[in-house]
N, C-alpha and C. Protein backbone atom coordinates (compact mmCIF):
# COMPACT_ATOMS: atom_id res chain seq x y z
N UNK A 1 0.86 -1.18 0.00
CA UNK A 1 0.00 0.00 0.00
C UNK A 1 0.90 1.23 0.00
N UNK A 2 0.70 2.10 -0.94
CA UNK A 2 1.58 3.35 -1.16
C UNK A 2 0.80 4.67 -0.14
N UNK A 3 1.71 5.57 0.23
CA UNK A 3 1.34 7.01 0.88
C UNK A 3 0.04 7.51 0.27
N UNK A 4 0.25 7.53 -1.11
CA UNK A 4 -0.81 8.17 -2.02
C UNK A 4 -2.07 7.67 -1.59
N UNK A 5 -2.43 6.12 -1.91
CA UNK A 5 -3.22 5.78 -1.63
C UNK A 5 -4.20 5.72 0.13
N UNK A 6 -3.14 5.88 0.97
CA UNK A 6 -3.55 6.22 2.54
C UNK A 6 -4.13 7.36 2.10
N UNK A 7 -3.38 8.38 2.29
CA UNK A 7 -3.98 10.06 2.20
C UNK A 7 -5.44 10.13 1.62
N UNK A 8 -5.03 9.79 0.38
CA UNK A 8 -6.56 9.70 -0.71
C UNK A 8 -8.11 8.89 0.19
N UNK A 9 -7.90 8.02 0.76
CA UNK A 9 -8.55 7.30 1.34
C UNK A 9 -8.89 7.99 2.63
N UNK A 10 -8.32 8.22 3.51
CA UNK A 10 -8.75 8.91 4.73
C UNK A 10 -9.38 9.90 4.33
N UNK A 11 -8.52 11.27 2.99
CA UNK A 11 -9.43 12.39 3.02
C UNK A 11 -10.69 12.15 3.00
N UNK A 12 -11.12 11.06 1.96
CA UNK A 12 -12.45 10.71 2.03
C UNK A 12 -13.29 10.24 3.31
N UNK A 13 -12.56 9.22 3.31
CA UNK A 13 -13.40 8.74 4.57
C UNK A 13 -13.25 8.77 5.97
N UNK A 14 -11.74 9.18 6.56
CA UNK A 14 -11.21 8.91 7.92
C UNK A 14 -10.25 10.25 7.81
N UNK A 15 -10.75 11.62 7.91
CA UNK A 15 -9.29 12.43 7.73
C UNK A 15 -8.95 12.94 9.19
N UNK A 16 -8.60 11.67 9.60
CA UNK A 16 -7.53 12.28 10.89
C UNK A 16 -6.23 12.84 10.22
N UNK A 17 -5.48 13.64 11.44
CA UNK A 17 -4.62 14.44 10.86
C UNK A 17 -3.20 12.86 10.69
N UNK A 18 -3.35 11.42 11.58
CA UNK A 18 -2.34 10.61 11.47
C UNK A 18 -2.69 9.93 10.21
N UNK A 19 -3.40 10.32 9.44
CA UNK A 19 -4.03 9.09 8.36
C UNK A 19 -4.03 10.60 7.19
N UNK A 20 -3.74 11.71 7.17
CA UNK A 20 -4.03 12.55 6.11
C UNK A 20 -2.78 13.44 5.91
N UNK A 21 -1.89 13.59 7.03
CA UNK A 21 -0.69 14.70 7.15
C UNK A 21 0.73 14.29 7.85
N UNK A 22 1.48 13.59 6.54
CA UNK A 22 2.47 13.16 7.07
C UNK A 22 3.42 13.70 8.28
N UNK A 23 3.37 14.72 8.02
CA UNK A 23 4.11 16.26 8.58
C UNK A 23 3.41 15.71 10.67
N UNK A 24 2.11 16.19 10.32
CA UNK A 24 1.63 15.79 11.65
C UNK A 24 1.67 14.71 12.41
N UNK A 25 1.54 13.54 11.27
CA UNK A 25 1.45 12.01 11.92
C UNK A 25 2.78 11.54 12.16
N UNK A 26 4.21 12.55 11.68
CA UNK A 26 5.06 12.52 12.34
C UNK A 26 5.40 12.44 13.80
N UNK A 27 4.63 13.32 14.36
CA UNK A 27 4.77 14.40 15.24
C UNK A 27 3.94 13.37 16.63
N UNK A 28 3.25 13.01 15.87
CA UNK A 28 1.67 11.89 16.27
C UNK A 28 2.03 10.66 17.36
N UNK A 29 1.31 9.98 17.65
CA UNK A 29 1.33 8.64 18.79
C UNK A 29 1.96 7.55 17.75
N UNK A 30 1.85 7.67 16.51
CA UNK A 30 2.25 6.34 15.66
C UNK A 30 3.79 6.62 15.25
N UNK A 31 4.06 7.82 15.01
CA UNK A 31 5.55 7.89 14.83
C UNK A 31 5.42 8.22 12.88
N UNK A 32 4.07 8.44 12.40
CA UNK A 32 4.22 8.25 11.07
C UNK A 32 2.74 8.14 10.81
N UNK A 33 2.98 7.99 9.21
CA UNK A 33 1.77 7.92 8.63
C UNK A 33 1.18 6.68 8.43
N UNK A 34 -0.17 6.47 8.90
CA UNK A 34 -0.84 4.88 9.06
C UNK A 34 -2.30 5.13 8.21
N UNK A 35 -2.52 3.93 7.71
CA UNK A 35 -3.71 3.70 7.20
C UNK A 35 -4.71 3.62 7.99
N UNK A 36 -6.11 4.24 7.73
CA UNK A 36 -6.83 4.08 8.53
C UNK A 36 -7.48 2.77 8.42
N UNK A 37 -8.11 2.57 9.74
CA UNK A 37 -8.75 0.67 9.55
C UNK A 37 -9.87 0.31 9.09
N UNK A 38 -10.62 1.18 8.54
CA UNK A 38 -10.91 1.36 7.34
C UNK A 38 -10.61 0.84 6.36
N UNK A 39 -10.19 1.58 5.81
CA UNK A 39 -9.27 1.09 4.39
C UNK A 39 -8.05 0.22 4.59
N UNK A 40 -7.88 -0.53 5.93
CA UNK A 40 -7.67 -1.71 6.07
C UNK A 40 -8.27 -2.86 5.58
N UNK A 41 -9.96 -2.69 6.22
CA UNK A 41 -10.82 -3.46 6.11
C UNK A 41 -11.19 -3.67 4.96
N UNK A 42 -11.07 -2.15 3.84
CA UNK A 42 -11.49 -2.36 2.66
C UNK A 42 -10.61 -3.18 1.43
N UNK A 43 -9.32 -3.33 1.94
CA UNK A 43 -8.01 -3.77 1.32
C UNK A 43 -8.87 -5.86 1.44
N UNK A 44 -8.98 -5.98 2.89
CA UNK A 44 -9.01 -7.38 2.97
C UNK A 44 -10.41 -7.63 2.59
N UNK A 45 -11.58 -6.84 2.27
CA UNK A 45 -12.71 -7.65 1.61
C UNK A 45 -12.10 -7.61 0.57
N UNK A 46 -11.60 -6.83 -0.32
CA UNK A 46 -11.47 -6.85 -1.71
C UNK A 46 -10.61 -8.25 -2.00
N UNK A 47 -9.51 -8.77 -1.56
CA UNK A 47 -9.17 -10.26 -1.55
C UNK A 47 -9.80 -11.41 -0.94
N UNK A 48 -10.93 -11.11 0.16
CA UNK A 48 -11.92 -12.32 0.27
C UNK A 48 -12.93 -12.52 -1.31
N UNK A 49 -13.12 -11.23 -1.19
CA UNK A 49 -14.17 -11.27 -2.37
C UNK A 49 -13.57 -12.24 -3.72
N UNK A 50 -12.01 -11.52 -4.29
CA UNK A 50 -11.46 -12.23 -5.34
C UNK A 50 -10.96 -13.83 -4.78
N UNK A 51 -10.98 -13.78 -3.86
CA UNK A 51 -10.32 -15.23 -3.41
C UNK A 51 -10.56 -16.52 -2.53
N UNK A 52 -12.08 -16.14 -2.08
CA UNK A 52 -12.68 -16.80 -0.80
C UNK A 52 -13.82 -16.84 -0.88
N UNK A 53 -14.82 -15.98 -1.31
CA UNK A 53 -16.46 -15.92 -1.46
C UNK A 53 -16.71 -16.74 -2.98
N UNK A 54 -17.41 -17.57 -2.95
CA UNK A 54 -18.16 -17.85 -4.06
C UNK A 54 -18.91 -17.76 -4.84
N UNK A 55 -19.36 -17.01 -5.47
CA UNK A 55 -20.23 -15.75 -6.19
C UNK A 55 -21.67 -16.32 -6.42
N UNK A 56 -21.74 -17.89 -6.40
CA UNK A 56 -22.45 -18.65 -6.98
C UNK A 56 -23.59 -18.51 -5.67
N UNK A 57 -22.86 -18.64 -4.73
CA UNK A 57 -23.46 -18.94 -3.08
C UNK A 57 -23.45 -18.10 -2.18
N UNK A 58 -22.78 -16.88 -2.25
CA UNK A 58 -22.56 -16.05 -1.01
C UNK A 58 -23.80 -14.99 -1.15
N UNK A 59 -24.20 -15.10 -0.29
CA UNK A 59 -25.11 -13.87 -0.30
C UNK A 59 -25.00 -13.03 1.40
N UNK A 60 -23.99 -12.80 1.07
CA UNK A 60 -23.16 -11.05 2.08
C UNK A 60 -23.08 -11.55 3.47
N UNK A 61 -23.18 -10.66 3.93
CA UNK A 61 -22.52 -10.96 5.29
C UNK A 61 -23.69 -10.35 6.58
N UNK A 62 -23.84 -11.20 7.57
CA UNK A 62 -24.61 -10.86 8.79
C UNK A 62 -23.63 -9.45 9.71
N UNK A 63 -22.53 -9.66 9.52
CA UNK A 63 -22.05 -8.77 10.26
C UNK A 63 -20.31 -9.10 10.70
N UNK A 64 -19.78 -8.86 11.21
CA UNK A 64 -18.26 -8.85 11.96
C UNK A 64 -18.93 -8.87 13.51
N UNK A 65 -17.51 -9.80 14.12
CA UNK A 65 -17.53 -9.72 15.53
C UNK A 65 -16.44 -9.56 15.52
N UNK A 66 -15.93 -8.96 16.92
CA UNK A 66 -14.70 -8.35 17.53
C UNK A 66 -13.57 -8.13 16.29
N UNK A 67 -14.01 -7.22 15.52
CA UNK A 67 -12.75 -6.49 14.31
C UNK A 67 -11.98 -5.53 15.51
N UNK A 68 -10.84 -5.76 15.16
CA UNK A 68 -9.50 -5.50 16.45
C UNK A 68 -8.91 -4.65 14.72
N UNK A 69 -7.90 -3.91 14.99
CA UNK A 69 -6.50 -3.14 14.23
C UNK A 69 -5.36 -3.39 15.63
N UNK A 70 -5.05 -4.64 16.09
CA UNK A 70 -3.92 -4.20 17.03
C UNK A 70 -2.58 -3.83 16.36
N UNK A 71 -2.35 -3.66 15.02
CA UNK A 71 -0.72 -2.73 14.97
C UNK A 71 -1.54 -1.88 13.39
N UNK A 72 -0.62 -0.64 13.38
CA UNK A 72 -1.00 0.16 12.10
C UNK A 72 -0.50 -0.75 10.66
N UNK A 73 -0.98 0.12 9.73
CA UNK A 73 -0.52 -0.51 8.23
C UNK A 73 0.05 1.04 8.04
N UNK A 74 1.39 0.75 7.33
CA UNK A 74 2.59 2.03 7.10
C UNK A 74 2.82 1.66 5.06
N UNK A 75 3.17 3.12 4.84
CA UNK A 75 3.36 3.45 3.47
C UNK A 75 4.21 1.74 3.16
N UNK A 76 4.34 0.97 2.11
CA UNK A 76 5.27 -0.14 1.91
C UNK A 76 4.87 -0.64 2.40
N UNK A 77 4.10 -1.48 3.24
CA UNK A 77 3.35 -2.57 3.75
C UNK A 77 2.65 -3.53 2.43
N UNK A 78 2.71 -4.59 2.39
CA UNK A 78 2.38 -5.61 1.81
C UNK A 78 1.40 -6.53 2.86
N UNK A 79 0.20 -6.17 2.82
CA UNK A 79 -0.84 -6.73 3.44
C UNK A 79 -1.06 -8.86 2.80
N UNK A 80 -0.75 -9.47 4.02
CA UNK A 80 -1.34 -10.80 3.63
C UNK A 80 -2.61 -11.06 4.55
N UNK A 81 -3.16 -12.17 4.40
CA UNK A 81 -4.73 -12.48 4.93
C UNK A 81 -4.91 -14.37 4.57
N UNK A 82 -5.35 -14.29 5.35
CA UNK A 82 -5.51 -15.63 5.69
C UNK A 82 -7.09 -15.64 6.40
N UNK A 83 -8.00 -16.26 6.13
CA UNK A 83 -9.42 -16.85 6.18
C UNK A 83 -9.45 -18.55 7.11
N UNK A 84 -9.69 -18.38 8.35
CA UNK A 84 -10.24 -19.62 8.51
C UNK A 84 -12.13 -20.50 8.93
N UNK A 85 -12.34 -20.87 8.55
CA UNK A 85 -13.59 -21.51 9.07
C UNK A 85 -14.02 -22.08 9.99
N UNK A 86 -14.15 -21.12 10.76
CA UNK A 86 -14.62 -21.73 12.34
C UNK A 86 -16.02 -22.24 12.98
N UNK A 87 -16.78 -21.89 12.09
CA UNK A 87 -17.76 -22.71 12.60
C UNK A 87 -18.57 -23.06 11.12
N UNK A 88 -19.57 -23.99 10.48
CA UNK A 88 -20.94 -23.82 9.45
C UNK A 88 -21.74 -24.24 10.01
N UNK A 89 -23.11 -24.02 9.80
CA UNK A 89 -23.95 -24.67 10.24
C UNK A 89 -25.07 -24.46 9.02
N UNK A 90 -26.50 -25.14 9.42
CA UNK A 90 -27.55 -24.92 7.81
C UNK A 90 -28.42 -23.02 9.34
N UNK A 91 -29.16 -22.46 8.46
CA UNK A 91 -29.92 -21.49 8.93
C UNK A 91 -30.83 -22.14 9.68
N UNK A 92 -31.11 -21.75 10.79
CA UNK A 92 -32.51 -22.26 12.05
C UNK A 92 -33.88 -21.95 10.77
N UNK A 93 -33.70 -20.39 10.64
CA UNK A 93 -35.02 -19.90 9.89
C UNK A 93 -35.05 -20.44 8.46
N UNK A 94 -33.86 -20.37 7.72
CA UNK A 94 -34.18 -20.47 6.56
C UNK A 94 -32.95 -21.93 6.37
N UNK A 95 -33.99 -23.27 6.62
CA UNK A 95 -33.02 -24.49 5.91
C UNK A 95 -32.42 -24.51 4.89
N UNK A 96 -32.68 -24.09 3.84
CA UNK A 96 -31.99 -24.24 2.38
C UNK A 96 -30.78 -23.44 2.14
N UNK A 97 -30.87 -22.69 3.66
CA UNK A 97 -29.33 -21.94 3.93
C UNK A 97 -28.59 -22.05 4.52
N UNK A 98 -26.96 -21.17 4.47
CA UNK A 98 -26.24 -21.60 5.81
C UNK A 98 -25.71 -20.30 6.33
N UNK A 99 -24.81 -20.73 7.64
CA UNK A 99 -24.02 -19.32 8.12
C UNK A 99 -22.86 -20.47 8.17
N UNK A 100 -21.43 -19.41 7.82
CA UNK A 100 -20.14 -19.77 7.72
C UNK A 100 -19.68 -18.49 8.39
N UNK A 101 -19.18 -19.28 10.04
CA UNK A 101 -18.13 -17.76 10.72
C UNK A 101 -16.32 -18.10 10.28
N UNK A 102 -16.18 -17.53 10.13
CA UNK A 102 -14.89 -17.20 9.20
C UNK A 102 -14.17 -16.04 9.76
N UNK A 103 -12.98 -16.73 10.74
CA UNK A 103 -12.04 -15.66 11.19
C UNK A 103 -10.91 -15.52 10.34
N UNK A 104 -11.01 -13.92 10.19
CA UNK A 104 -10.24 -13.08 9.02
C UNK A 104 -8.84 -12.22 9.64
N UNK A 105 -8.10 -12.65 9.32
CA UNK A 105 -6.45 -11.99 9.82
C UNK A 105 -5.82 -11.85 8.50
N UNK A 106 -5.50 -10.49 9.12
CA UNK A 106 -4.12 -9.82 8.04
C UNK A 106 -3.09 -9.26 9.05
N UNK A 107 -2.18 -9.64 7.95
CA UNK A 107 -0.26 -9.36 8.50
C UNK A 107 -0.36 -8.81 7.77
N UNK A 108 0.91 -7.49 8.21
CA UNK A 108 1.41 -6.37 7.75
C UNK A 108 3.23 -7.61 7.06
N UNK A 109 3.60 -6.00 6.52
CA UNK A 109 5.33 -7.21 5.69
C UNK A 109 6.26 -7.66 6.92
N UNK A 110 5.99 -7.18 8.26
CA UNK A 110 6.78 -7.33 9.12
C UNK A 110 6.25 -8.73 9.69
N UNK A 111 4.54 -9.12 9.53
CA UNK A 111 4.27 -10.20 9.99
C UNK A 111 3.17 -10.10 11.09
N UNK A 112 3.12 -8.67 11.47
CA UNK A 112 2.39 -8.35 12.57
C UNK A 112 0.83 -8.55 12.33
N UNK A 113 0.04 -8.75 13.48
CA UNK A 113 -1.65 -8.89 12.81
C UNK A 113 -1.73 -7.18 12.49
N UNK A 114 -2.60 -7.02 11.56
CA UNK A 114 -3.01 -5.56 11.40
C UNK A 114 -3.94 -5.36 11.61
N UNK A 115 -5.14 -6.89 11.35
CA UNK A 115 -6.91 -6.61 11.64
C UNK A 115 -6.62 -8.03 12.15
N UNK A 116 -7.81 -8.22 12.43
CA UNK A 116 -8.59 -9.61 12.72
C UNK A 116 -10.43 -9.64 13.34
N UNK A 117 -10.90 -9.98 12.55
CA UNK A 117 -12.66 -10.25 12.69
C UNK A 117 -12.91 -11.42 12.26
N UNK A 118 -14.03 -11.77 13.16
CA UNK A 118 -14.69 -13.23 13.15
C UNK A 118 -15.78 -12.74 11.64
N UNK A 119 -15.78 -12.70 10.69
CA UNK A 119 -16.96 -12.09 9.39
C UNK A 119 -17.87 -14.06 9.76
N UNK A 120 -19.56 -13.19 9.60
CA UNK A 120 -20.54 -14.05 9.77
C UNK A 120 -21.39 -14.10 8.17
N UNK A 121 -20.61 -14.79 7.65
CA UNK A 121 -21.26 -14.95 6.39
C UNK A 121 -22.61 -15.51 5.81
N UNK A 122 -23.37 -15.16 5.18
CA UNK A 122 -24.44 -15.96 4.77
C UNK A 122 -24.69 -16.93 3.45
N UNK A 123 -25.05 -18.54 3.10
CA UNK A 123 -25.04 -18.79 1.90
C UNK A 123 -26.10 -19.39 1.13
N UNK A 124 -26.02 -19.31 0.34
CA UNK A 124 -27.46 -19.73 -0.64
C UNK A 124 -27.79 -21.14 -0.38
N UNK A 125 -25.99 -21.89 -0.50
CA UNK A 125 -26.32 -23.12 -0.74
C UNK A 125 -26.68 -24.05 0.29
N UNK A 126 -27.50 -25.21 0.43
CA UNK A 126 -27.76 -25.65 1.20
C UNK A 126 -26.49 -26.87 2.56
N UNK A 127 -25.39 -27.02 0.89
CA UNK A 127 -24.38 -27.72 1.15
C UNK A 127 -23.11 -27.02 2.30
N UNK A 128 -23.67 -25.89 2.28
CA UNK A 128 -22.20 -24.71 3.22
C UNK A 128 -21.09 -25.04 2.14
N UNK A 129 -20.88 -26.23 1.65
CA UNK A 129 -19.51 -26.56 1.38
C UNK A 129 -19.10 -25.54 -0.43
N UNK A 130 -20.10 -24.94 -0.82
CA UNK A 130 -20.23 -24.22 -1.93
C UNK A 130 -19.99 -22.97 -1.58
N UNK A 131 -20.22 -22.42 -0.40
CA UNK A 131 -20.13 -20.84 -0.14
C UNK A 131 -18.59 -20.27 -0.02
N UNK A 132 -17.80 -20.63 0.19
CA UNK A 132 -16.62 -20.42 -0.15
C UNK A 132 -15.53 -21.14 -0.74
N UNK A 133 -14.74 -21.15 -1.11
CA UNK A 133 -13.54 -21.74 -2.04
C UNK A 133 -12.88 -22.35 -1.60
N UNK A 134 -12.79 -23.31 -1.80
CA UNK A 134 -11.47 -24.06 -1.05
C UNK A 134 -12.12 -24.75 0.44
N UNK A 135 -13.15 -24.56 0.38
CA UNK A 135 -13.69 -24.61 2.23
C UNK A 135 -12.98 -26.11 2.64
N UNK A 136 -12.82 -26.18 3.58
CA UNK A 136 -12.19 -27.00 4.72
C UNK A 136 -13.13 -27.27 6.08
N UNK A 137 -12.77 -28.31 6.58
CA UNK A 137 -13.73 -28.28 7.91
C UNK A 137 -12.99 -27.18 8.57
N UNK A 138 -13.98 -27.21 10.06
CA UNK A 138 -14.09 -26.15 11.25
C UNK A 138 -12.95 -25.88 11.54
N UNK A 139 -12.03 -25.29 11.70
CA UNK A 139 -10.25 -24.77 12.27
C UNK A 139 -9.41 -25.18 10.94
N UNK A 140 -9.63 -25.35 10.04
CA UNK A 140 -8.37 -25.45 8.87
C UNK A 140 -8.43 -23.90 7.91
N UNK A 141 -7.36 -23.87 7.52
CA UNK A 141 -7.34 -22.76 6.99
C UNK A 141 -7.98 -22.35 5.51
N UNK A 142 -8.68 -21.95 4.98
CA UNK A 142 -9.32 -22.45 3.85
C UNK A 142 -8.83 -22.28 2.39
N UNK A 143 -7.66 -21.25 2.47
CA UNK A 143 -7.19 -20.97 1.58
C UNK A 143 -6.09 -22.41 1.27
N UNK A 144 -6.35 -23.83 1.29
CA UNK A 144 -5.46 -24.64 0.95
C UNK A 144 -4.97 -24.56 -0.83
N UNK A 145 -4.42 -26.07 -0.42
CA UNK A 145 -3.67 -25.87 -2.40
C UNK A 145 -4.49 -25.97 -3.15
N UNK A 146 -5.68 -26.27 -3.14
CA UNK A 146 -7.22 -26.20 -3.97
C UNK A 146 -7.12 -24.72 -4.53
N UNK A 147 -7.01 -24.05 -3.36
CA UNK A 147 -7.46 -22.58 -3.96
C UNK A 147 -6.11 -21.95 -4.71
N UNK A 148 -5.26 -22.08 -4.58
CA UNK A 148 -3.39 -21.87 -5.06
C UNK A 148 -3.88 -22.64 -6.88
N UNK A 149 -4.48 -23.77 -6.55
CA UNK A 149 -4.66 -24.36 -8.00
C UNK A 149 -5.42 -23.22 -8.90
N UNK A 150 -6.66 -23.04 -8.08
CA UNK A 150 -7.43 -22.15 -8.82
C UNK A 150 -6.76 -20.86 -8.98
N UNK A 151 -6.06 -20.48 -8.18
CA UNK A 151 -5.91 -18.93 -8.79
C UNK A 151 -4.48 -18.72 -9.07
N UNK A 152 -4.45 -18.50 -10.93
CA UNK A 152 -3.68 -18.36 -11.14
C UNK A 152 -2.44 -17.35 -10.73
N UNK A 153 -2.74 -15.68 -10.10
CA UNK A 153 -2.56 -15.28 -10.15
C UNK A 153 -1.49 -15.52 -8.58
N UNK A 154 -2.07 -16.13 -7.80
CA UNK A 154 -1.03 -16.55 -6.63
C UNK A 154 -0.47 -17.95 -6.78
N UNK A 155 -0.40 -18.87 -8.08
CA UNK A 155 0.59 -19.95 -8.22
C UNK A 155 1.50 -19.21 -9.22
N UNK A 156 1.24 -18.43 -10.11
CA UNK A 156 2.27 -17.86 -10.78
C UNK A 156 3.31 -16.62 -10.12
N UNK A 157 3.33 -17.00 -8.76
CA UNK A 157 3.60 -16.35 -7.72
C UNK A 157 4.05 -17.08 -6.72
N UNK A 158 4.03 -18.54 -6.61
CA UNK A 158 4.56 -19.70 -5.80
C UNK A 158 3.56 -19.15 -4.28
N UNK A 159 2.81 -18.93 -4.47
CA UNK A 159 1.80 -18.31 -3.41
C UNK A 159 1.62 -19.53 -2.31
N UNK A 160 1.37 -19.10 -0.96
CA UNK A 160 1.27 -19.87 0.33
C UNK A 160 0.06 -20.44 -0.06
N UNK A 161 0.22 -21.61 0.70
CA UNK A 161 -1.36 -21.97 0.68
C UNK A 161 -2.46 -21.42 1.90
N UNK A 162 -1.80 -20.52 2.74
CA UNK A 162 -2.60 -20.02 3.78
C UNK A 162 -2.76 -18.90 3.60
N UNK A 163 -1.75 -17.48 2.58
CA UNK A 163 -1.86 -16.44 3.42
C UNK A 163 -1.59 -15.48 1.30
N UNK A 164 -2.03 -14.72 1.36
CA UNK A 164 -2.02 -14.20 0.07
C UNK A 164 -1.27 -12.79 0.30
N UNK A 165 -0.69 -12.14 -0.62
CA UNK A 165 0.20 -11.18 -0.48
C UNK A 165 -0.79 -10.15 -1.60
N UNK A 166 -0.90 -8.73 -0.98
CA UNK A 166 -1.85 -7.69 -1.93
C UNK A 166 -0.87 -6.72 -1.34
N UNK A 167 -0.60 -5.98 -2.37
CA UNK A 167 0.04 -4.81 -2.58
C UNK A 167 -1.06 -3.65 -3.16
N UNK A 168 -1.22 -2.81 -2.01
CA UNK A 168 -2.07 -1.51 -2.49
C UNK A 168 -2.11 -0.64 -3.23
């Protein structure tokens, strides 16, 4: 994630002076200029979406539980993310559906967590096992070599099978 892109993003949506004015966020509690968590958050749907939701089956999300930012994201940061599946079950109200809770962590390039939320997904299919990619039972990580197969764009990249690398 480049400077440009922080600044641009906060003015819009988050313009603290540590997320909009290098000069200040110098000066600031962070030591520098940080992304807001925000446009944290918006960095890691945009790779669930390309890499984890199933377009066929997902129909959005109930909500986030406990979304944490315990360390900032800094200009040069290379955000990875990793998806695991912690719980499926079919819908109480609606059988022909499911909920998939899916705890969501991103590392900064140093390795550090930057976010982490439990996302409560909702799916069309009756199977759960269609609503996301690669799915795995309850505690495995879901992004296995299934999903590395499918996407070209992180095997032509010798890509992890747990953790994907996005540059902002």
């Amino acid at each position: 994630i480049d400077q440009a892109s922080i600044i641009a993003f906060a003015k819009e949506f988050d313009p603290q002076p540590f997320h909009v004015d290098p000069a200040a966020a110098a000066a600031g509690p962070y030591g520098g200029l940080i992304a807001s968590g925000w446009h944290t958050a918006a960095l890691v749907m945009r790779l669930l979406v390309e890499n984890y939701l199933a377009a066929e089956s997902s129909l959005g999300s109930a909500g986030l539980d406990e979304l944490r930012w315990p360390h900032p994201v800094r200009p040069g940061d290379t955000l990875r993310v990793r998806a695991t599946v912690v719980e499926s079950r079919r819908s109480v109200s609606k059988p022909d559906r499911g909920i998939v809770k899916t705890m969501v962590e991103a590392a900064n390039t140093d390795g550090a967590t930057v976010m982490r939320a439990t996302a409560i997904m909702r799916s069309a299919s009756a199977s759960l096992s269609a609503s996301v990619r690669g799915f795995c039972p309850v505690g495995f990580a879901s992004t296995i070599a299934a999903l590395v197969a499918r996407s070209p764009w992180l095997a032509s990249r010798g890509g992890s099978t747990a953790m994907r690398d996005r540059s902002g």
